[in-house]
C-alpha atoms as a PDB file:
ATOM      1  CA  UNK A   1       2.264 -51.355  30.060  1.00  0.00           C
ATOM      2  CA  UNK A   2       3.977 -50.425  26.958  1.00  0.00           C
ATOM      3  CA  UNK A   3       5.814 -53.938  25.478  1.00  0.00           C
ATOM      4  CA  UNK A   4       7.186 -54.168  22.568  1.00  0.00           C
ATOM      5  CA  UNK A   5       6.183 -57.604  22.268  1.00  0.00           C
ATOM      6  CA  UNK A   6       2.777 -56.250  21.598  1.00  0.00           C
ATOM      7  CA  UNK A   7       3.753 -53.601  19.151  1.00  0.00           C
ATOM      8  CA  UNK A   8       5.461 -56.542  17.565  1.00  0.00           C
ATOM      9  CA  UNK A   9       2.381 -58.464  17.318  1.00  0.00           C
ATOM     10  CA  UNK A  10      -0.235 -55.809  16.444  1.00  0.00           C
ATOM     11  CA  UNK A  11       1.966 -54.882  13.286  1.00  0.00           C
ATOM     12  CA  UNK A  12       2.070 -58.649  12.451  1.00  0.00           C
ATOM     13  CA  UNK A  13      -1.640 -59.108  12.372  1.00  0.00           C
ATOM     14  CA  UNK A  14      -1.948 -55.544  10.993  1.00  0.00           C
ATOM     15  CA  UNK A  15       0.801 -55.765   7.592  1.00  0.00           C
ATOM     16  CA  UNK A  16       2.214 -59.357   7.514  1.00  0.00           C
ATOM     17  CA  UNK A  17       0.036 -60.981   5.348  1.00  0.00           C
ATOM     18  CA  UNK A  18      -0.903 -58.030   2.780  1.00  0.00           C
ATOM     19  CA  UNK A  19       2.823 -56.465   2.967  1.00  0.00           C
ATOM     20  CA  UNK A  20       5.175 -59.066   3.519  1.00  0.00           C
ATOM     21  CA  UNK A  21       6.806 -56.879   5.992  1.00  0.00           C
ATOM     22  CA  UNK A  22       7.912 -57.508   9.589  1.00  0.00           C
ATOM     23  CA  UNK A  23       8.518 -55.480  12.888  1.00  0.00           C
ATOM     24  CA  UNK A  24      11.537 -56.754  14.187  1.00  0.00           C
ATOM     25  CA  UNK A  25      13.810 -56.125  17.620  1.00  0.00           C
ATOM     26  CA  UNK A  26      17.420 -54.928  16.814  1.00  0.00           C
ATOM     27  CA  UNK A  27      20.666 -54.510  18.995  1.00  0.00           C
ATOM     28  CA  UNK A  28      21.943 -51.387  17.277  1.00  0.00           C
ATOM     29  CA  UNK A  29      21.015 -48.447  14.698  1.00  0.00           C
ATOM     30  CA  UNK A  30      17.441 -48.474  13.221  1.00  0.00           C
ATOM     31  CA  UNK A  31      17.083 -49.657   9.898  1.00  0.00           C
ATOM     32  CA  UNK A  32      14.850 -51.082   7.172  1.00  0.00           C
ATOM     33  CA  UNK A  33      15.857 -54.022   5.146  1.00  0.00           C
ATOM     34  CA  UNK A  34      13.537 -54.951   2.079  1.00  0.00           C
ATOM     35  CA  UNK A  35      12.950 -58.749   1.007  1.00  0.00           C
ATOM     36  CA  UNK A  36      15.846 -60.186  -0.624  1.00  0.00           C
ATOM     37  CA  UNK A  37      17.525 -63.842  -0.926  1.00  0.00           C
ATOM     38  CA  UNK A  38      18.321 -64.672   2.726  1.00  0.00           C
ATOM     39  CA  UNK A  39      14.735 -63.235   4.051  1.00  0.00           C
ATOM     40  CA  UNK A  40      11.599 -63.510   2.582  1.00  0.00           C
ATOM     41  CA  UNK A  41       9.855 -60.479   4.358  1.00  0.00           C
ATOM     42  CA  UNK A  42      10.926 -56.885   4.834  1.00  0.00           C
ATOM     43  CA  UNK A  43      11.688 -55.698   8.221  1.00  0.00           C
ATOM     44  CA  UNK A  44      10.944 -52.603   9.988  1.00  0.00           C
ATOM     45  CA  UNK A  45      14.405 -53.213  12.580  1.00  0.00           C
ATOM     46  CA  UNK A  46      14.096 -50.736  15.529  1.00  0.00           C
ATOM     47  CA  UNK A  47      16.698 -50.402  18.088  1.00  0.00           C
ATOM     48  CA  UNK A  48      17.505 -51.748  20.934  1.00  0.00           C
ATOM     49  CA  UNK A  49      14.058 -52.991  21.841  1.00  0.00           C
ATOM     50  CA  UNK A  50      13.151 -49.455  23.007  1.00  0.00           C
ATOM     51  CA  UNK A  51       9.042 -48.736  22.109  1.00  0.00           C
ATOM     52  CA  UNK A  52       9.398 -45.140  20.919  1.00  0.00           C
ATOM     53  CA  UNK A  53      12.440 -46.303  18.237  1.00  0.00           C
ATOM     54  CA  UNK A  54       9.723 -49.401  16.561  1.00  0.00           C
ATOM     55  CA  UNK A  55       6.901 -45.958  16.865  1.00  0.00           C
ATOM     56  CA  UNK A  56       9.406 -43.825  14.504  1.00  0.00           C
ATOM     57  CA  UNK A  57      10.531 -46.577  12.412  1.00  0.00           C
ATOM     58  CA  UNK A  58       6.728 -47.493  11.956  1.00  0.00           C
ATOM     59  CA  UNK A  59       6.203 -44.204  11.111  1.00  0.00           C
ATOM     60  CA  UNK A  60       8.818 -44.005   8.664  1.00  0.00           C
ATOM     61  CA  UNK A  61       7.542 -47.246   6.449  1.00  0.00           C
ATOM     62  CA  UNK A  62       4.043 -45.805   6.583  1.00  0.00           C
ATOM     63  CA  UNK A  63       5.327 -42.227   4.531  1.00  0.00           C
ATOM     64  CA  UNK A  64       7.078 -44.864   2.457  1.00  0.00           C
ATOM     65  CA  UNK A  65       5.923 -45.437  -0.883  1.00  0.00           C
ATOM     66  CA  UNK A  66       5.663 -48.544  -2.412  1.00  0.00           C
ATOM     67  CA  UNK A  67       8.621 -48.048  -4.475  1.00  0.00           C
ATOM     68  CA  UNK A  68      10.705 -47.139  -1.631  1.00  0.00           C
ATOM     69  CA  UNK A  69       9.553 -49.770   0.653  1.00  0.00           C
ATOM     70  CA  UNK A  70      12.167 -52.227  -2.480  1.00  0.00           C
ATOM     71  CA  UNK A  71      15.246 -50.035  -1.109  1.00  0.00           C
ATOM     72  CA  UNK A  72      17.297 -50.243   2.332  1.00  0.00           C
ATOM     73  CA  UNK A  73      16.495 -47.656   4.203  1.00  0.00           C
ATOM     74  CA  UNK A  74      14.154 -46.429   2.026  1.00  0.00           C
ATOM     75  CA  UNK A  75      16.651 -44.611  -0.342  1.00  0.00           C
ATOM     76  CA  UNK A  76      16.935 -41.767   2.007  1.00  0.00           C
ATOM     77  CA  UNK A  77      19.821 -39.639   2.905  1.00  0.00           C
ATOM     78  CA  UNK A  78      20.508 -39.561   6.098  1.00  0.00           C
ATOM     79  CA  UNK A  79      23.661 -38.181   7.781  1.00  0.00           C
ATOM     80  CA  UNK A  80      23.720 -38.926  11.716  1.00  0.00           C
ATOM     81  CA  UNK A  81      24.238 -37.344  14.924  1.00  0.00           C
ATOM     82  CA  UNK A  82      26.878 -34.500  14.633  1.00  0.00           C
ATOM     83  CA  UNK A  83      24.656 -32.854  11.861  1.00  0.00           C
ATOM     84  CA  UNK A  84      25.982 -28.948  11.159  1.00  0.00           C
ATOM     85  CA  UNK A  85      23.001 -25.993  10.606  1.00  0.00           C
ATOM     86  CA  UNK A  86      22.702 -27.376   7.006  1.00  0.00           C
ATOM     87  CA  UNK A  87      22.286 -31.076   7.358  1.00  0.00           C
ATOM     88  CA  UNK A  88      20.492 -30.578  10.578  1.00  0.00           C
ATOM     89  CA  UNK A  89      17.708 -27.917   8.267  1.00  0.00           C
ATOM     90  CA  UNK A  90      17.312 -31.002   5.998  1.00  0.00           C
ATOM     91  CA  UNK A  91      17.114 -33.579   8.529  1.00  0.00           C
ATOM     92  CA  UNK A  92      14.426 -31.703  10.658  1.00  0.00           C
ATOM     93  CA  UNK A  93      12.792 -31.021   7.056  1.00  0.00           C
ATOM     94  CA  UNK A  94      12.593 -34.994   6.021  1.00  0.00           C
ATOM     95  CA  UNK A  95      11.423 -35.762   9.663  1.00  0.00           C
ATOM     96  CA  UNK A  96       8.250 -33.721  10.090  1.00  0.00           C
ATOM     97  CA  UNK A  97       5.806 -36.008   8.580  1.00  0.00           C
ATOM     98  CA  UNK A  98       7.115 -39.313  10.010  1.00  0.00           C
ATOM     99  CA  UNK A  99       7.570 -37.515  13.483  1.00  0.00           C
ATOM    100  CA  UNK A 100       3.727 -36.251  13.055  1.00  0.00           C
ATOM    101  CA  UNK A 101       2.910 -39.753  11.991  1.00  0.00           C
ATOM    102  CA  UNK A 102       4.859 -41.030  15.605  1.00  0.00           C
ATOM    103  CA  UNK A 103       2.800 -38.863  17.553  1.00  0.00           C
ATOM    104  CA  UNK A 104      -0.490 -40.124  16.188  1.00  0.00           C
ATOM    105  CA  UNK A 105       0.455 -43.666  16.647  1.00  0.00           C
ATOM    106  CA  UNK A 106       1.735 -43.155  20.198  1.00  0.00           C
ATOM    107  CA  UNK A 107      -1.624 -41.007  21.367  1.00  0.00           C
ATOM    108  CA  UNK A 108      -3.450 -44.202  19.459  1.00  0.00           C
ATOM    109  CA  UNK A 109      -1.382 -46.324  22.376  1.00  0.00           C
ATOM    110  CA  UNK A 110      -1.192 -44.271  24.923  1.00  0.00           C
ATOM    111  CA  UNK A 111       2.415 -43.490  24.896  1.00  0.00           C
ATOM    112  CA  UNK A 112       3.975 -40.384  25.596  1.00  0.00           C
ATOM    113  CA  UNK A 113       5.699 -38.917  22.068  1.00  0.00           C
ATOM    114  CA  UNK A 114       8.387 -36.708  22.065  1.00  0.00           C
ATOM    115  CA  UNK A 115      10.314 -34.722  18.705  1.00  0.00           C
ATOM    116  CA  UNK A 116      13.497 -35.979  18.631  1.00  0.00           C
ATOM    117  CA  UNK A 117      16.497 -33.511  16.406  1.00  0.00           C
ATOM    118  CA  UNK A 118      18.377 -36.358  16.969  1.00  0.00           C
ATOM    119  CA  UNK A 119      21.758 -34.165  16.716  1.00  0.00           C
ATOM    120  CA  UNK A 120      23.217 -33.770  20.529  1.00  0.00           C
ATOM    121  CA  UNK A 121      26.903 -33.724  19.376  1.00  0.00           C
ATOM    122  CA  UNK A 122      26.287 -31.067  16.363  1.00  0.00           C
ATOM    123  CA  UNK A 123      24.632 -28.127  15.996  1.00  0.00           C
ATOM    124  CA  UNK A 124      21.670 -27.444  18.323  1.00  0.00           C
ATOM    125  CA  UNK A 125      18.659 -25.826  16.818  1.00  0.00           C
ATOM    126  CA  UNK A 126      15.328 -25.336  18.264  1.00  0.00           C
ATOM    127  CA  UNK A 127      13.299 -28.015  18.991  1.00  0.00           C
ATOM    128  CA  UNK A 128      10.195 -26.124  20.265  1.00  0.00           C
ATOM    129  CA  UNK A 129      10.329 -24.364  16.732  1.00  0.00           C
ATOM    130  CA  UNK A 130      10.730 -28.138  14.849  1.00  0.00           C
ATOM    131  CA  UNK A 131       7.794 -29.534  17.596  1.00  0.00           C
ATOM    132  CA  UNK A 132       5.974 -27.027  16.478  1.00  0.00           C
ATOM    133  CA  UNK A 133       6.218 -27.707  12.434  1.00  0.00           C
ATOM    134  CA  UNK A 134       5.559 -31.387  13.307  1.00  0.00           C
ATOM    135  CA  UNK A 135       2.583 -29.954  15.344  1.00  0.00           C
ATOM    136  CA  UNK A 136       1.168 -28.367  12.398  1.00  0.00           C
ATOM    137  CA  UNK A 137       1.887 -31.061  10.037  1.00  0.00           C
ATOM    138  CA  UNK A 138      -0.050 -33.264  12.316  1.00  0.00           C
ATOM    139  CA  UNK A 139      -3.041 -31.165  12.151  1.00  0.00           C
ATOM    140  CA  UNK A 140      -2.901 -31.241   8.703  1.00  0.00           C
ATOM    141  CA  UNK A 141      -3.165 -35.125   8.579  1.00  0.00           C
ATOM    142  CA  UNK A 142      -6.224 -34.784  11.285  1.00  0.00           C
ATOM    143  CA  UNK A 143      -7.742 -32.428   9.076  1.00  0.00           C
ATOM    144  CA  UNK A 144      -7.169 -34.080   5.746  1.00  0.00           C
ATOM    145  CA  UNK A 145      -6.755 -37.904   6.588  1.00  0.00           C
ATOM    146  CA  UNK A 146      -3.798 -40.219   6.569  1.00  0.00           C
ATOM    147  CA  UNK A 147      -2.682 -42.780   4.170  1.00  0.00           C
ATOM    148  CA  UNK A 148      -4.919 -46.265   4.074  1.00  0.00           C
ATOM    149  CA  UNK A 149      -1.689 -48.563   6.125  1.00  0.00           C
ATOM    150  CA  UNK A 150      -1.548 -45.301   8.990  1.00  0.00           C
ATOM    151  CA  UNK A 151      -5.604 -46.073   9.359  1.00  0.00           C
ATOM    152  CA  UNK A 152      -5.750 -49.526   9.606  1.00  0.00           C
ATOM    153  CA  UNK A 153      -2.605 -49.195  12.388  1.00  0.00           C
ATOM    154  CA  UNK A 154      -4.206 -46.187  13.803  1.00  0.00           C
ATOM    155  CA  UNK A 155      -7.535 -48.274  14.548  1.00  0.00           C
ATOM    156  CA  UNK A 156      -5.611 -51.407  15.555  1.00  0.00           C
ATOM    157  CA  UNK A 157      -3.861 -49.734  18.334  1.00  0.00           C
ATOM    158  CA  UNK A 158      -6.673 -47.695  19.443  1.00  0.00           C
ATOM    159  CA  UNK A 159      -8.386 -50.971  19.659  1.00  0.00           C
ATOM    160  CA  UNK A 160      -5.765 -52.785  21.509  1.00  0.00           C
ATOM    161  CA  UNK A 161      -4.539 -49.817  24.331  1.00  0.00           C
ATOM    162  CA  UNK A 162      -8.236 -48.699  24.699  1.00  0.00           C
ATOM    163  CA  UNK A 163      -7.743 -45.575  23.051  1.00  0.00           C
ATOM    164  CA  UNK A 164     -10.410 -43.214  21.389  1.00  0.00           C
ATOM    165  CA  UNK A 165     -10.896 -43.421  17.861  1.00  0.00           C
ATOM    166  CA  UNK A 166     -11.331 -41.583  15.490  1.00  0.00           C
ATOM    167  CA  UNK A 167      -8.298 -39.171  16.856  1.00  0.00           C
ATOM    168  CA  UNK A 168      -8.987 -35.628  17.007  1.00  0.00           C
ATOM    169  CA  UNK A 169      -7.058 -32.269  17.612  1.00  0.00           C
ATOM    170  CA  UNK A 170      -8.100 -31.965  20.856  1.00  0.00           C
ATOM    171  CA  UNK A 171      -5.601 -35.062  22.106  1.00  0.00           C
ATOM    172  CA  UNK A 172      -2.454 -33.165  20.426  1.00  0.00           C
ATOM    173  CA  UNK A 173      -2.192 -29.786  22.311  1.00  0.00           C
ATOM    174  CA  UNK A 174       1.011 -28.620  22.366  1.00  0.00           C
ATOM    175  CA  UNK A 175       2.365 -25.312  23.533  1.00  0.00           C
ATOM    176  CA  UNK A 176       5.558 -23.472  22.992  1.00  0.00           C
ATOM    177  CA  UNK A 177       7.467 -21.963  25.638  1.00  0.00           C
ATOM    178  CA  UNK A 178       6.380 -18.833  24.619  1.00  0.00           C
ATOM    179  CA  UNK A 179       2.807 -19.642  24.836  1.00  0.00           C
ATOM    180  CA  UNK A 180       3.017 -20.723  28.137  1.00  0.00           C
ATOM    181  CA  UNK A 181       4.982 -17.665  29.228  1.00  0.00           C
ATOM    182  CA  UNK A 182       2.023 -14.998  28.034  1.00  0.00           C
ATOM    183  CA  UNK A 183      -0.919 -17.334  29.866  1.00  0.00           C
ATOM    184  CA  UNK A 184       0.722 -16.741  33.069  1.00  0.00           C
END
């Protein structure tokens, strides 16, 4: 049900013209690669064709400023898996509003989201307590609105996976482990 293909194309119609930026398929890391003198366009290069990774690198262009949508990668920092506590606080810290941005998009299609700490060979931390944070940040966008480009690809794939729009807070429940343990 879920094809990237699609994803592909929705974005296309959605940004092409009025951002000059592209969605494209990659065979490795993630990574986002501003115009320059071999390609016209910016891409948005996901990887390895998997649907989630284009959802979270969508996400990550849409927090993206117009200033930082002229640099690789955005300008961020980013260390990668094998993260210790510290680099792993300020990963999870950087990552709550594009991961609250990922779960909006993939409710809008229908696609089950999950938070990723992307750290399995360094230090675990909790990822109920990080879901959580992303949780709330999500909210927070409900409640107060998200940026023009999130709308407009919000709406599109609402339109195209036959979701309901507008979102609401009733579509994101979430529950901790310990929430679930006092209900019983």
């Amino acid at each position: 049900m879920h094809q990237v293909a699609d994803l592909i194309s929705i974005f296309e119609h959605t940004f092409y013209q009025s951002y000059n930026t592209r969605l494209v398929k990659g065979e490795h890391e993630p990574i986002y690669i501003p115009a320059n003198d071999t390609t016209p366009h910016h891409q948005i290069v996901f990887a390895h064709g998997f649907y989630a990774s284009a959802l979270h690198e969508i996400a990550h262009w849409l927090v993206a400023g117009s200033q930082r949508r002229l640099v690789e990668d955005y300008g961020y920092w980013y260390c990668p898996d094998g993260r210790d506590a510290s680099q792993q606080a300020e990963f999870e810290l950087v990552e709550v509003k594009p991961q609250a941005i990922e779960w909006a998009l993939s409710v809008a299609a229908g696609f089950d989201f999950n938070v990723s700490v992307d750290n399995l060979n360094g230090e675990q931390t909790c990822r109920f307590a990080f879901q959580s944070r992303v949780h709330a940040k999500l909210l927070e966008l409900l409640q107060n609105g998200f940026n023009p480009r999130t709308t407009l690809l919000l709406k599109a794939l609402c339109k195209f996976y036959n979701t309901t729009w507008p979102l609401h807070a009733a579509q994101f429940s979430w529950h901790s482990p310990e929430e679930l343990k006092d209900a019983v």
